[in-house]
Protein backbone atom coordinates (compact mmCIF):
# COMPACT_ATOMS: atom_id res chain seq x y z
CA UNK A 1 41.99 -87.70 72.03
CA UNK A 2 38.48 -87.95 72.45
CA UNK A 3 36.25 -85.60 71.35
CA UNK A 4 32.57 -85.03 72.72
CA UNK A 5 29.50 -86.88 70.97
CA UNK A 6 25.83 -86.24 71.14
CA UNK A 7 25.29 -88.05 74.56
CA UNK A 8 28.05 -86.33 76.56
CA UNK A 9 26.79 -83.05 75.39
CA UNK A 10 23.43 -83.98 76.63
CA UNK A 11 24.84 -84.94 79.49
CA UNK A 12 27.16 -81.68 80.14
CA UNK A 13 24.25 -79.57 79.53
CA UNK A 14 22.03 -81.07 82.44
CA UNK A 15 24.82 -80.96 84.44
CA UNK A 16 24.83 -77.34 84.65
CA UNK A 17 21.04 -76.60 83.68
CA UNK A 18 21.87 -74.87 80.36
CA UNK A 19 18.91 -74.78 77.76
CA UNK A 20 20.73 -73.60 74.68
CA UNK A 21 19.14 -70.44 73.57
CA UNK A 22 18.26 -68.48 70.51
CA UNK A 23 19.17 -65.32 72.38
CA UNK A 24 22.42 -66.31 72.40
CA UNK A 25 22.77 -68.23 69.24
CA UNK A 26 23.55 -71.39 71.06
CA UNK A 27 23.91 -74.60 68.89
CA UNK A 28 26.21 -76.95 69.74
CA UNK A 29 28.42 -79.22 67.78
CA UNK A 30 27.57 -82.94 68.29
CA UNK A 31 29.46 -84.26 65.50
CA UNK A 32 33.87 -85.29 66.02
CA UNK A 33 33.76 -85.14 61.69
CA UNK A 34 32.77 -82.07 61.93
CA UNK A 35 35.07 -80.57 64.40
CA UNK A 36 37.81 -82.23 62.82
CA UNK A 37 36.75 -80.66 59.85
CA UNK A 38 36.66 -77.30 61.00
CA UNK A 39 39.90 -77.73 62.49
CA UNK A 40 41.44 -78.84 59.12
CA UNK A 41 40.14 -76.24 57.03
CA UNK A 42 41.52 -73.84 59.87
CA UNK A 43 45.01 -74.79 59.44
CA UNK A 44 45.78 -75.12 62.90
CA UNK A 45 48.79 -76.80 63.50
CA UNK A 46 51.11 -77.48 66.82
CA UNK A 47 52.51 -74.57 67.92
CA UNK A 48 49.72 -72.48 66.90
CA UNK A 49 47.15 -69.57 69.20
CA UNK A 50 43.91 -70.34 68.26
CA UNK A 51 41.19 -67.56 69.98
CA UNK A 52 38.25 -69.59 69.67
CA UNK A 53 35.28 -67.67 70.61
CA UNK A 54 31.81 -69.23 72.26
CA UNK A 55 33.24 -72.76 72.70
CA UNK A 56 30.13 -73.78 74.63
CA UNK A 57 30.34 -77.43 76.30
CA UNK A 58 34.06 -77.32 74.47
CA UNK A 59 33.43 -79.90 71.07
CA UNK A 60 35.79 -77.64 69.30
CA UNK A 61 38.05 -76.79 71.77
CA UNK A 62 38.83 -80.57 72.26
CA UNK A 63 39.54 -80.64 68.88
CA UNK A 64 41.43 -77.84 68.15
CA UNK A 65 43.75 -79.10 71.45
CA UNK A 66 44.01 -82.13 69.60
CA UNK A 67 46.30 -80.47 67.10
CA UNK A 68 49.03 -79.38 69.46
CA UNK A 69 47.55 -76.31 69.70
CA UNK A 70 47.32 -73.60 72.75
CA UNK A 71 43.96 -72.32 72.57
CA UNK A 72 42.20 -69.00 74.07
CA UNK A 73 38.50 -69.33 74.58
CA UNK A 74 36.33 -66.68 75.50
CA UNK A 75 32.62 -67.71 76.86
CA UNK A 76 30.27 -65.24 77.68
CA UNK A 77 28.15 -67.89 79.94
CA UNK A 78 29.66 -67.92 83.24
CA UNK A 79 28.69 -71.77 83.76
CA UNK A 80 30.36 -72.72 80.51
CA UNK A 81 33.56 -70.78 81.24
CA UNK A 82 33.98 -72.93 84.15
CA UNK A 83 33.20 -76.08 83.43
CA UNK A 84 35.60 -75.93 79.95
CA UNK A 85 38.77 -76.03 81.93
CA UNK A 86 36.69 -79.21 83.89
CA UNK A 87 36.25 -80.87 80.67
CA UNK A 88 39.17 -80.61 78.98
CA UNK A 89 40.88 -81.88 81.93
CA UNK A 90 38.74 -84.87 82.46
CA UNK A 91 38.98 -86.12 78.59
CA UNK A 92 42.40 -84.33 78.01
CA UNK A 93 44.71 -83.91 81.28
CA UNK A 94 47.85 -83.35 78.88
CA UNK A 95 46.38 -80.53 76.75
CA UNK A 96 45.06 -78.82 79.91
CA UNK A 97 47.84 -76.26 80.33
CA UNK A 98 47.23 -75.50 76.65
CA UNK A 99 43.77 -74.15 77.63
CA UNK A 100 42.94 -70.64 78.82
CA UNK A 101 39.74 -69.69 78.95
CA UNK A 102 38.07 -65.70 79.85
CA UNK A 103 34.85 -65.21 81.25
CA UNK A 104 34.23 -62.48 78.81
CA UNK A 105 31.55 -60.54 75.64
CA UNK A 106 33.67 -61.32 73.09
CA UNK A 107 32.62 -57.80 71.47
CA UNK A 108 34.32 -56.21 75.09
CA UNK A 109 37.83 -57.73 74.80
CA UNK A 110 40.47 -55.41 74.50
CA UNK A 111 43.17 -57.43 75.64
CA UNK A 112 44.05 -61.18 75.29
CA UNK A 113 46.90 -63.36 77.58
CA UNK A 114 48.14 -64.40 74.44
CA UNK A 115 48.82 -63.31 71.02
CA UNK A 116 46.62 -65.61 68.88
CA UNK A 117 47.02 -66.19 64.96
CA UNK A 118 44.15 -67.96 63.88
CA UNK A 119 40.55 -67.50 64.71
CA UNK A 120 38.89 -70.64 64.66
CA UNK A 121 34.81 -70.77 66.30
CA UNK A 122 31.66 -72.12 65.64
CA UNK A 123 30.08 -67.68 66.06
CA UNK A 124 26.92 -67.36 67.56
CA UNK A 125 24.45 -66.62 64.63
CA UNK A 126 23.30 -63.20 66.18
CA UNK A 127 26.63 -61.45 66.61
CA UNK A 128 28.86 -63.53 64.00
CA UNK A 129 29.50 -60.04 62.32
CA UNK A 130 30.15 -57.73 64.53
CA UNK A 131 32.39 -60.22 67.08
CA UNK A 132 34.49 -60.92 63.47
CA UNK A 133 35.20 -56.81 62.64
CA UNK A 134 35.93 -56.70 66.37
CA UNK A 135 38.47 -59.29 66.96
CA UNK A 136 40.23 -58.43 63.41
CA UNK A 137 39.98 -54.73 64.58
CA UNK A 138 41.57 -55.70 67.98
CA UNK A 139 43.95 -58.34 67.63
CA UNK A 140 46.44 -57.63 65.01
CA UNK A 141 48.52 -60.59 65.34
CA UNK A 142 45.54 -62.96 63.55
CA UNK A 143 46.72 -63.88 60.38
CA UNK A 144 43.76 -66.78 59.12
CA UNK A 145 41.02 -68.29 60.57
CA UNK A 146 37.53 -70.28 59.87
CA UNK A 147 34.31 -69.30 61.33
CA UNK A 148 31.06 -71.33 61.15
CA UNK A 149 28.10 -68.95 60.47
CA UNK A 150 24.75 -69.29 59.19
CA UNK A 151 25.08 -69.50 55.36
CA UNK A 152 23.45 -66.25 54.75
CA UNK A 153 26.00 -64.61 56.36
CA UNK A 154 28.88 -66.14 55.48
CA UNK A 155 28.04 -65.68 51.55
CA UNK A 156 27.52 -61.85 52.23
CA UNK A 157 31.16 -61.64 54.09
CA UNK A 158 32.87 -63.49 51.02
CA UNK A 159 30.96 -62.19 48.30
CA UNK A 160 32.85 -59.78 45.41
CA UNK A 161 31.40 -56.76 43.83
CA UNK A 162 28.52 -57.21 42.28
CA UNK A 163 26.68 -60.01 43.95
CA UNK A 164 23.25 -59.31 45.08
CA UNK A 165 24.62 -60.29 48.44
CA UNK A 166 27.26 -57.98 48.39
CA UNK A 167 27.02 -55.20 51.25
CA UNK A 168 28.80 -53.56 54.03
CA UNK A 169 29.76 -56.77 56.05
CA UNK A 170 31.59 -57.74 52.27
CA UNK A 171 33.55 -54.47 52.36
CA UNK A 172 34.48 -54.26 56.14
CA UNK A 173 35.70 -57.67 55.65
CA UNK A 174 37.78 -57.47 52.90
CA UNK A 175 39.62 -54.51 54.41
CA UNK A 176 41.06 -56.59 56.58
CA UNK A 177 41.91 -59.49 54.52
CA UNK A 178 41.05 -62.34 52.05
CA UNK A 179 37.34 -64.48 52.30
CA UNK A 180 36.08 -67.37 50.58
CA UNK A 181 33.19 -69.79 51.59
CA UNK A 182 34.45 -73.52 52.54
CA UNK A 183 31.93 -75.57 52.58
CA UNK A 184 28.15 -75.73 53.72
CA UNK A 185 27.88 -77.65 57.13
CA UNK A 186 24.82 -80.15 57.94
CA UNK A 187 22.12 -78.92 60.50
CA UNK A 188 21.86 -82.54 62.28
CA UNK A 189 25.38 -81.93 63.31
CA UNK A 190 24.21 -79.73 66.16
CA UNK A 191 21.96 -79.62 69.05
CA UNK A 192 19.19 -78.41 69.00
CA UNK A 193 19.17 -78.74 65.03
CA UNK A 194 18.80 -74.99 64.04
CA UNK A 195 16.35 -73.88 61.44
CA UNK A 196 18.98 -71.90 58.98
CA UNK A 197 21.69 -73.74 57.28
CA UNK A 198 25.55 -72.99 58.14
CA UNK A 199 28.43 -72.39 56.45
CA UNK A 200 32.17 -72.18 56.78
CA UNK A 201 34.10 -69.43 56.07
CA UNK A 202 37.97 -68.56 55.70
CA UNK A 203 40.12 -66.14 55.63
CA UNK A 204 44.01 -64.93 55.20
CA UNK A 205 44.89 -61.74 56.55
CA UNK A 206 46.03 -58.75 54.53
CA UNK A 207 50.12 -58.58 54.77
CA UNK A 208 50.10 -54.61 55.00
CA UNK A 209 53.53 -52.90 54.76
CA UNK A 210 54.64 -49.89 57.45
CA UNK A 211 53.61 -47.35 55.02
CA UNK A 212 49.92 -49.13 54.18
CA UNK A 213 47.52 -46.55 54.79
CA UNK A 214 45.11 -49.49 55.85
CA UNK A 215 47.61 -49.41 59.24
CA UNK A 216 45.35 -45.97 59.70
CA UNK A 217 42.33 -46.28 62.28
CA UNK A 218 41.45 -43.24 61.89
CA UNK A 219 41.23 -44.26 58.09
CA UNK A 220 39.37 -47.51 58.98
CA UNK A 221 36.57 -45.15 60.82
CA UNK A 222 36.29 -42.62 57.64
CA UNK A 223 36.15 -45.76 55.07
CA UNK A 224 33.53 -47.84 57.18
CA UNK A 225 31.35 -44.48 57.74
CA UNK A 226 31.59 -43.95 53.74
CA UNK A 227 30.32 -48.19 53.59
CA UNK A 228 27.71 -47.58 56.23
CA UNK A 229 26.75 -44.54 54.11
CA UNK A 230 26.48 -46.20 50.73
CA UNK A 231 24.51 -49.12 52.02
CA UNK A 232 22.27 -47.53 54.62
CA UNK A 233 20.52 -46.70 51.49
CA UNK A 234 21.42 -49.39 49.16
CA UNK A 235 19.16 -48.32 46.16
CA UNK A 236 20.33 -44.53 45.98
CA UNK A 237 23.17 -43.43 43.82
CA UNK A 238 26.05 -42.95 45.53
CA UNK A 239 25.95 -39.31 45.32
CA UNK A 240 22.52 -39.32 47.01
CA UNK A 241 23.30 -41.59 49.34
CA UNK A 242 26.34 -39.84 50.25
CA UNK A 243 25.10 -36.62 50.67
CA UNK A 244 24.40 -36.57 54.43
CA UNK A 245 28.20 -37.49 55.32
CA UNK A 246 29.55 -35.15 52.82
CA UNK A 247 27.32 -32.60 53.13
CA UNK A 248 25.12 -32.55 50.24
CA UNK A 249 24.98 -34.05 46.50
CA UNK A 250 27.16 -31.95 44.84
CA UNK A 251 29.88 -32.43 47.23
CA UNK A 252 29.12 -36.14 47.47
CA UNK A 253 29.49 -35.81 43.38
CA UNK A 254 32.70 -33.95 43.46
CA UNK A 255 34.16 -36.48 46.11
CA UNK A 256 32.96 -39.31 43.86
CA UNK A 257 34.97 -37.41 40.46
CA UNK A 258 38.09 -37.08 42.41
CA UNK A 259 37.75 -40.67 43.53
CA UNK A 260 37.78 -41.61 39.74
CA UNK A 261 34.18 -42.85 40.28
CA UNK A 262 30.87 -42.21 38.25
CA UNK A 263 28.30 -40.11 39.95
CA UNK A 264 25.80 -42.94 39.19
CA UNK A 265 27.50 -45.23 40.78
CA UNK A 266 25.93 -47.54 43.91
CA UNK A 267 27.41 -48.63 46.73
CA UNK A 268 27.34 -52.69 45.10
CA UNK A 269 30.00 -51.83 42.19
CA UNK A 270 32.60 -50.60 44.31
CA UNK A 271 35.58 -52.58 45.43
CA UNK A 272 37.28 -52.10 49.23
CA UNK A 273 40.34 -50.28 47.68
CA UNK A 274 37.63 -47.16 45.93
CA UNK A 275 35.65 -47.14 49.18
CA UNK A 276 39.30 -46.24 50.66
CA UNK A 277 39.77 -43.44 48.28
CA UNK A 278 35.99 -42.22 48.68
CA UNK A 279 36.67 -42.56 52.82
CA UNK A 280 40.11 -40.54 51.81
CA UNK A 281 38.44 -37.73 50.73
CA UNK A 282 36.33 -37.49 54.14
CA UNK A 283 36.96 -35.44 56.63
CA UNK A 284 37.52 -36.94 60.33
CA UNK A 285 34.36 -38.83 61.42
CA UNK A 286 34.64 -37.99 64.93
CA UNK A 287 33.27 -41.52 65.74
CA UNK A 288 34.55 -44.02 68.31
CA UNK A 289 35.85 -47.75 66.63
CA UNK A 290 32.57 -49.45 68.00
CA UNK A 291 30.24 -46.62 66.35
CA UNK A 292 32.12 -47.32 63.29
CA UNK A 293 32.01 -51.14 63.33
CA UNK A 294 28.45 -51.24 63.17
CA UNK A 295 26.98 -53.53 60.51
């Protein structure tokens, strides 16, 4: 199959007058390698759903069709959504029916025509985080995936306990699965060359029984207010930092003690299963999913 090269993307972007955009966190892939790449560290195979979001002029959806693959993209640029379907069909008639693509914010989908389970997408830099805790909140069936994000990023959502990069993307992540870094990706690859370095990033999705209290969204919204809590004021003690969603220090301290945590702890020491017993011990946060998703 052929995939798109540096010219052709040129070419499909004058075509319909897009200037790529650091609003939007536009940089496109230029490079087959790469998208192969991507596409092999993903794991897709024939057979597979891939939800691919931002697929742009379509590099990676080419190559993710390549595979055997059905794939669901969702573009948030109307002139993009169109022409994919265009594309595809012009350098790939028989992967065509494989291709569905929604006009759609990727942070507003509720509902997908299929049910994907891998996530595969080059994220726009600007909303890699939140569009990731969405999808994984939303879409159930995902078991694995790859995303390409700028490095910074990407080290924060697969970093342990501990690191200095360790925060509340690490945490929200990991309650939802498995996340290691996969290799740092070249800035001439895209176009326009961005001015922060990317990385990949996979993942493997928690296998939670019935009785998993992780199943819980109600659970998910106390634990993530308890993370948003702890790092909204990364340099307090827990038990100070605490305080406003507990209701003061001391009962910040007592929740910490029943937790089987020190009162001096901070927010950087704890692992995703004691922020589940701190967000245990709080009572119902009264907040909506997308309040609680924040980063």
């Amino acid at each position: 199959m052929q995939l798109l090269g540096p010219a052709q993307i040129r070419d499909l972007a004058d075509l319909l007058d897009v200037t790529p955009t650091k609003k939007l966190g536009q940089n496109f892939v230029i490079d087959a390698n790469t998208v192969r790449r991507i596409v092999r560290v993903g794991g897709v195979e024939a057979g597979d759903v891939v939800i691919e979001v931002g697929p742009g002029l379509g590099s990676l959806t080419l190559g993710l069709l390549e595979t055997g693959a059905s794939v669901v993209a969702v573009e948030i640029d109307r002139r993009m959504a169109a022409q994919l379907p265009i594309t595809v069909a012009e350098l790939a008639p028989e992967a065509s029916s494989k291709l569905t693509v929604l006009h759609q914010d990727a942070l507003k989908v509720t509902e997908l025509p299929a049910a994907p389970n891998r996530l595969v997408a080059n994220l726009p830099y600007n909303v890699s985080v939140p569009v990731l805790l969405h999808l994984l909140q939303t879409v159930p069936t995902l078991a694995s995936g790859v995303v390409m994000v700028q490095a910074e990023v990407g080290q924060r959502l697969a970093a342990e306990p501990g690191s200095k990069v360790y925060g509340g993307p690490s945490v929200k992540a990991a309650w939802y699965g498995s996340w290691r870094t996969a290799g740092q990706v070249s800035r001439q690859v895209f176009w326009p060359v961005p001015n922060v370095d990317s990385i990949l990033v996979a993942f493997e999705r928690h296998e939670l029984a019935d009785d998993d209290p992780r199943n819980d969204d109600e659970l998910r919204r106390r634990v993530f207010a308890v993370v948003d809590g702890a790092f909204g004021q990364r340099r307090k003690m827990l038990r100070q930092a605490l305080a406003g969603i507990f209701g003061d220090s001391a009962r910040a301290s007592a929740a910490l003690e029943q937790a089987g945590l020190p009162t001096t702890a901070r927010g950087e020491e704890l692992t995703v299963e004691q922020f589940t017993a701190l967000g245990l011990l709080l009572p119902s946060t009264g907040e909506s999913p997308e309040q609680s998703s924040r980063v």
